[in-house]
C-alpha atoms as a PDB file:
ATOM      1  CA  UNK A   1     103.180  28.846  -6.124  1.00  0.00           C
ATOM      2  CA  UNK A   2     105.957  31.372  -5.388  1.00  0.00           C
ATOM      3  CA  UNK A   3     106.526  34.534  -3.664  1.00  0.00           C
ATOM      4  CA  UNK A   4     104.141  37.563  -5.148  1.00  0.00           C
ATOM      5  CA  UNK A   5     105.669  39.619  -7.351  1.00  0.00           C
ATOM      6  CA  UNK A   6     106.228  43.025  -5.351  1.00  0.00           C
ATOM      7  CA  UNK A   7     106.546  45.926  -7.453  1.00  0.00           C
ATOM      8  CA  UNK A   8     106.811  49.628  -6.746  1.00  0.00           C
ATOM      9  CA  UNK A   9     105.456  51.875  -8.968  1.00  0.00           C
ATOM     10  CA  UNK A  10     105.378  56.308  -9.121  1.00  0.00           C
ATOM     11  CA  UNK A  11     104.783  59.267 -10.936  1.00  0.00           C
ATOM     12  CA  UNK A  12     108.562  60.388 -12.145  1.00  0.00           C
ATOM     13  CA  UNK A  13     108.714  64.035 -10.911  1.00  0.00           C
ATOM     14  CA  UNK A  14     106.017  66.514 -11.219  1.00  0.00           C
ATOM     15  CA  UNK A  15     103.496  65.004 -13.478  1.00  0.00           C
ATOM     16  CA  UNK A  16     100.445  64.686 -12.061  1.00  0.00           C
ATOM     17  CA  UNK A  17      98.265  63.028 -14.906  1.00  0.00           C
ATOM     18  CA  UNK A  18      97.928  59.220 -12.750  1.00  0.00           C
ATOM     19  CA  UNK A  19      95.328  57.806 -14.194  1.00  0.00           C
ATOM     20  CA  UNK A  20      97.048  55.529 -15.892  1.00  0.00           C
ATOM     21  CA  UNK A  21      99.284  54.294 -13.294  1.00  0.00           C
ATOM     22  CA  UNK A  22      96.543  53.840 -11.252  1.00  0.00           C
ATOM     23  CA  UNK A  23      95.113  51.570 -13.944  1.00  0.00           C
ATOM     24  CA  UNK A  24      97.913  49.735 -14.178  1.00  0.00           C
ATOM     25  CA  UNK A  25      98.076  49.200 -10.388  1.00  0.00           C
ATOM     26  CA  UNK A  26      94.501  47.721 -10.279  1.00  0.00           C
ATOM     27  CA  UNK A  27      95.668  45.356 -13.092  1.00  0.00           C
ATOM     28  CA  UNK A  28      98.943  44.381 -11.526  1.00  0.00           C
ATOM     29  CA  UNK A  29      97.186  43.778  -7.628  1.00  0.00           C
ATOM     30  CA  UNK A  30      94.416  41.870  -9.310  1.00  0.00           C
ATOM     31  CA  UNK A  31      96.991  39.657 -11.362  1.00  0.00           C
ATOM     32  CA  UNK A  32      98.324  38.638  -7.850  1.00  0.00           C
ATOM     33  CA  UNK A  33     101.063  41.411  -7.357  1.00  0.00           C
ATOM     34  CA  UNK A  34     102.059  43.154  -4.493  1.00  0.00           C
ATOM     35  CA  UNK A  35     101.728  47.140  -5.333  1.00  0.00           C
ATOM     36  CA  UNK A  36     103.072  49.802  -3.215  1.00  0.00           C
ATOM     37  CA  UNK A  37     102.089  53.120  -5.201  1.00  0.00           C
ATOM     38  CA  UNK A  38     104.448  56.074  -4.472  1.00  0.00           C
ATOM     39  CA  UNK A  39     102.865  58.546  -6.206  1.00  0.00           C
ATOM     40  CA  UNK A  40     104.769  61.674  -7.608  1.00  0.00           C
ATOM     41  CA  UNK A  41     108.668  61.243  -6.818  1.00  0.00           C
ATOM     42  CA  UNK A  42     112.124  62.325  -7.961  1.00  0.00           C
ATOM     43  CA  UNK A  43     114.770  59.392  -8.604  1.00  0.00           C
ATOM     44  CA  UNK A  44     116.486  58.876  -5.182  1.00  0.00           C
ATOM     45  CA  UNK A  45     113.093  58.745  -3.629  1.00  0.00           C
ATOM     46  CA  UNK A  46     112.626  56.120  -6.018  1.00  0.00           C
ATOM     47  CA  UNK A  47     115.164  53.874  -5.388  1.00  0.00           C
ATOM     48  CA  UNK A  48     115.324  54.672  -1.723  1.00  0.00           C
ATOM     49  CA  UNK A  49     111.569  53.383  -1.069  1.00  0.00           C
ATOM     50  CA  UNK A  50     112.585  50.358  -4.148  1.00  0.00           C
ATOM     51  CA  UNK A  51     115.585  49.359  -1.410  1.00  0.00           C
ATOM     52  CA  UNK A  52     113.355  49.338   1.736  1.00  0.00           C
ATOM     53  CA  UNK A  53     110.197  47.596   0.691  1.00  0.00           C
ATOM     54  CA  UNK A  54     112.322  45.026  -1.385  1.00  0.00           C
ATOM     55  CA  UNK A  55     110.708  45.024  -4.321  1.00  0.00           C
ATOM     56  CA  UNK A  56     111.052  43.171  -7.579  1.00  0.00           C
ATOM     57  CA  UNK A  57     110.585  45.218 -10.217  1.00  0.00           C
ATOM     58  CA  UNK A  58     110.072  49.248 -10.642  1.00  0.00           C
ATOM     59  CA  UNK A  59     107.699  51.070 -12.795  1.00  0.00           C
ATOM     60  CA  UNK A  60     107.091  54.628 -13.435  1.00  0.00           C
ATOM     61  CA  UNK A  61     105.558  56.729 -15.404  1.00  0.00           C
ATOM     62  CA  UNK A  62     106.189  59.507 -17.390  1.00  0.00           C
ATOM     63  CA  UNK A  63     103.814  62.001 -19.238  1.00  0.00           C
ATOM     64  CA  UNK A  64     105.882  65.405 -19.219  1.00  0.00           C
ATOM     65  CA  UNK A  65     108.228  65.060 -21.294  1.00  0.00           C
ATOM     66  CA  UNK A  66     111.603  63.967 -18.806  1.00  0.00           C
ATOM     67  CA  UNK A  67     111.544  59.979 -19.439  1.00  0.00           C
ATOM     68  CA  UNK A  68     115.208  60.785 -20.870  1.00  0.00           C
ATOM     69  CA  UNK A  69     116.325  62.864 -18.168  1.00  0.00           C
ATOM     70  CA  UNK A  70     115.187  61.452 -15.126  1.00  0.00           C
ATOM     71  CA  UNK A  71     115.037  58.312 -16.587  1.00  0.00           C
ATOM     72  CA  UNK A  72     118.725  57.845 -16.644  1.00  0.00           C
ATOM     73  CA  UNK A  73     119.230  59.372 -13.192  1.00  0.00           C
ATOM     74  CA  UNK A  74     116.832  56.936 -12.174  1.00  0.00           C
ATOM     75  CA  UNK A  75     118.667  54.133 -13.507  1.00  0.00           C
ATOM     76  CA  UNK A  76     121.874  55.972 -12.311  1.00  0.00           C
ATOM     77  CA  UNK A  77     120.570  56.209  -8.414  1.00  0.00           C
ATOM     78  CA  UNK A  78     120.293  52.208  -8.813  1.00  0.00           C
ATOM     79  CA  UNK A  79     123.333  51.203 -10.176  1.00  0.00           C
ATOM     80  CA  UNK A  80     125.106  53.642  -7.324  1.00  0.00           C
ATOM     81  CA  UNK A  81     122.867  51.770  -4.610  1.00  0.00           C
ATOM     82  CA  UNK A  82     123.816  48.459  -6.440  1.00  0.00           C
ATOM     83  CA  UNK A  83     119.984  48.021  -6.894  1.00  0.00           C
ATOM     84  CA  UNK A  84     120.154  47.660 -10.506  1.00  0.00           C
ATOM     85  CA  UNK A  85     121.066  43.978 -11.465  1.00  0.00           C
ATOM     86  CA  UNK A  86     118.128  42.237  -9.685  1.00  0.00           C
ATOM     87  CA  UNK A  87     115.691  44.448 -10.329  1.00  0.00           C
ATOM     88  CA  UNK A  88     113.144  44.584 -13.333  1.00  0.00           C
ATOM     89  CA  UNK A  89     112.849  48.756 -14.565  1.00  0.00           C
ATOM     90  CA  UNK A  90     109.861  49.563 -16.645  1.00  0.00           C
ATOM     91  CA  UNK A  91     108.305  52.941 -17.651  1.00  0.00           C
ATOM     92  CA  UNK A  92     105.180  53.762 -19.213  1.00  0.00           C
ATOM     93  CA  UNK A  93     104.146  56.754 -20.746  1.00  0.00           C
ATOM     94  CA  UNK A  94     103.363  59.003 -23.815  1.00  0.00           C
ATOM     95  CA  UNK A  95     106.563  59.920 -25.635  1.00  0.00           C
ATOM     96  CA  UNK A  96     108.107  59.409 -29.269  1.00  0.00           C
ATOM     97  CA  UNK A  97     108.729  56.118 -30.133  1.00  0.00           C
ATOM     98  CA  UNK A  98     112.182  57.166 -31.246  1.00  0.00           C
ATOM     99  CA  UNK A  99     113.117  57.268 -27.469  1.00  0.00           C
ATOM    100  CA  UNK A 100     112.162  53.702 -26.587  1.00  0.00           C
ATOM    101  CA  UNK A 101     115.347  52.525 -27.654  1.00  0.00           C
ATOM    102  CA  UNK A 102     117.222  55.329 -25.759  1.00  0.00           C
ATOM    103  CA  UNK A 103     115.042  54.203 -22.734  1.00  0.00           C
ATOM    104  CA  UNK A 104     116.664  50.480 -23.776  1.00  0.00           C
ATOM    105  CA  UNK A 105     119.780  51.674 -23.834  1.00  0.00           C
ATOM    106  CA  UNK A 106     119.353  53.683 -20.321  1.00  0.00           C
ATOM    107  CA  UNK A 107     118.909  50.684 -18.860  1.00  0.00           C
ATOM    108  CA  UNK A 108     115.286  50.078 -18.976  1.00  0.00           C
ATOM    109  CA  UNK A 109     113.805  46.306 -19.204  1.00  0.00           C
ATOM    110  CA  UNK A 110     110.711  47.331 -20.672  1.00  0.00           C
ATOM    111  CA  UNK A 111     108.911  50.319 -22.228  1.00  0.00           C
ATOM    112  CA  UNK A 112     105.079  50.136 -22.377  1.00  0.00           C
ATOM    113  CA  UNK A 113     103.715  53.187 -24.592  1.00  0.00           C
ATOM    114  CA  UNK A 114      99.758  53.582 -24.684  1.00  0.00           C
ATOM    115  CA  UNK A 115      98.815  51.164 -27.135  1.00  0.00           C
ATOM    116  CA  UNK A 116     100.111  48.528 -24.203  1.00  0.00           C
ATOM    117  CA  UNK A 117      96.802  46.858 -22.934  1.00  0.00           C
ATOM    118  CA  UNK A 118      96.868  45.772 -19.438  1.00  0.00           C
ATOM    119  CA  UNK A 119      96.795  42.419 -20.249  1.00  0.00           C
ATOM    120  CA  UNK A 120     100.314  42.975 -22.229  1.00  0.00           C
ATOM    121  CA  UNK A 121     101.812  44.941 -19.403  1.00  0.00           C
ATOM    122  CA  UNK A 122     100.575  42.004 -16.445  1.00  0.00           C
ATOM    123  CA  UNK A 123     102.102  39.411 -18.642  1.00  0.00           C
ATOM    124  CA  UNK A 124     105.594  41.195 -20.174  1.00  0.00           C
ATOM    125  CA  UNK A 125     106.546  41.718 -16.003  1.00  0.00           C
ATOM    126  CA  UNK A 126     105.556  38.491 -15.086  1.00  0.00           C
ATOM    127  CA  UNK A 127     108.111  37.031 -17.736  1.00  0.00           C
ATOM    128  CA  UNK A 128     110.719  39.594 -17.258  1.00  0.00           C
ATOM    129  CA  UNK A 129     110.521  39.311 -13.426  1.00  0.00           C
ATOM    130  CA  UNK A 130     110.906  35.575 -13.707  1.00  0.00           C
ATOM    131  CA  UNK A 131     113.788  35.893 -16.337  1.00  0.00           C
ATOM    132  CA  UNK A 132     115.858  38.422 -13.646  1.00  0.00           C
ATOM    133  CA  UNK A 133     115.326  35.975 -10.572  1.00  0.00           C
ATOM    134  CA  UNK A 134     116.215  32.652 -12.998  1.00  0.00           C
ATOM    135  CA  UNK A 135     119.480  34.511 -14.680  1.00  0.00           C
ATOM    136  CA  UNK A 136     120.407  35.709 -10.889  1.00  0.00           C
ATOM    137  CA  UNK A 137     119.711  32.456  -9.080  1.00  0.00           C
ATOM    138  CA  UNK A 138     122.005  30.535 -11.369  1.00  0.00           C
ATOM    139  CA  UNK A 139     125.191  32.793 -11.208  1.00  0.00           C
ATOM    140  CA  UNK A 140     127.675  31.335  -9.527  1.00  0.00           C
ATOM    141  CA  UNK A 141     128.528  32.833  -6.068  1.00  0.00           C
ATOM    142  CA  UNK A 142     132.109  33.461  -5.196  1.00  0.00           C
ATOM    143  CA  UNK A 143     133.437  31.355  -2.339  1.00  0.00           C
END
């Protein structure tokens, strides 16, 4: 068996309804993850804690209406800390389902919307984190 999947997850800006996040931590840690929960945090802090705890994937969640906004400076703050390529980016959340392929085209590997069951979410980042680290490991590297 390989390295745990480490993922960082948080509350994008000011919403403060967790309880789902905090369900989907308890999934993801007793599927064999690594969690570090970050609770409420604006982009940079985001990326910033994704860049020192190493982490493969990031998931947030958004209840308050800003997926759109802070979504793509989210994506934004990890392209400019070149943290963005190897990295799966997933949000969660209650918003139309118009704006899951604007969160697709933002940059977003995966949108989970509340008909996602845990089961779904555990097993859509354990392929897409997989997919990422096979697709980077066999670039070639320049000499």
């Amino acid at each position: 068996m390989g390295k745990k999947i480490k993922v960082l997850l948080a509350k994008l800006g000011l919403d403060v309804h967790n309880r789902g996040i905090i369900t989907v931590a308890k999934k993801l840690r007793n599927a064999g993850m690594e969690v570090v929960y970050l609770g409420n945090a604006l982009p940079d802090e985001i990326i910033r804690s994704a860049i020192q705890e190493d982490v493969d994937m990031v998931g947030i969640s958004s209840l308050s209406g800003a997926h759109l906004s802070l979504g793509s400076l989210l994506i934004r703050e990890a392209e400019k800390e070149n943290f963005k390529d190897n990295i799966v980016y997933v949000i969660g959340g209650v918003f139309p389902p118009a704006d899951a392929q604007k969160l697709r085209e933002i940059g977003f590997d995966g949108i989970f919307t509340p008909g996602a069951t845990g089961d779904d979410i555990v097993s859509s980042i354990q392929r897409m984190v997989a997919e990422k680290q096979e697709t980077n490991t066999s670039l070639p590297i320049d000499p």
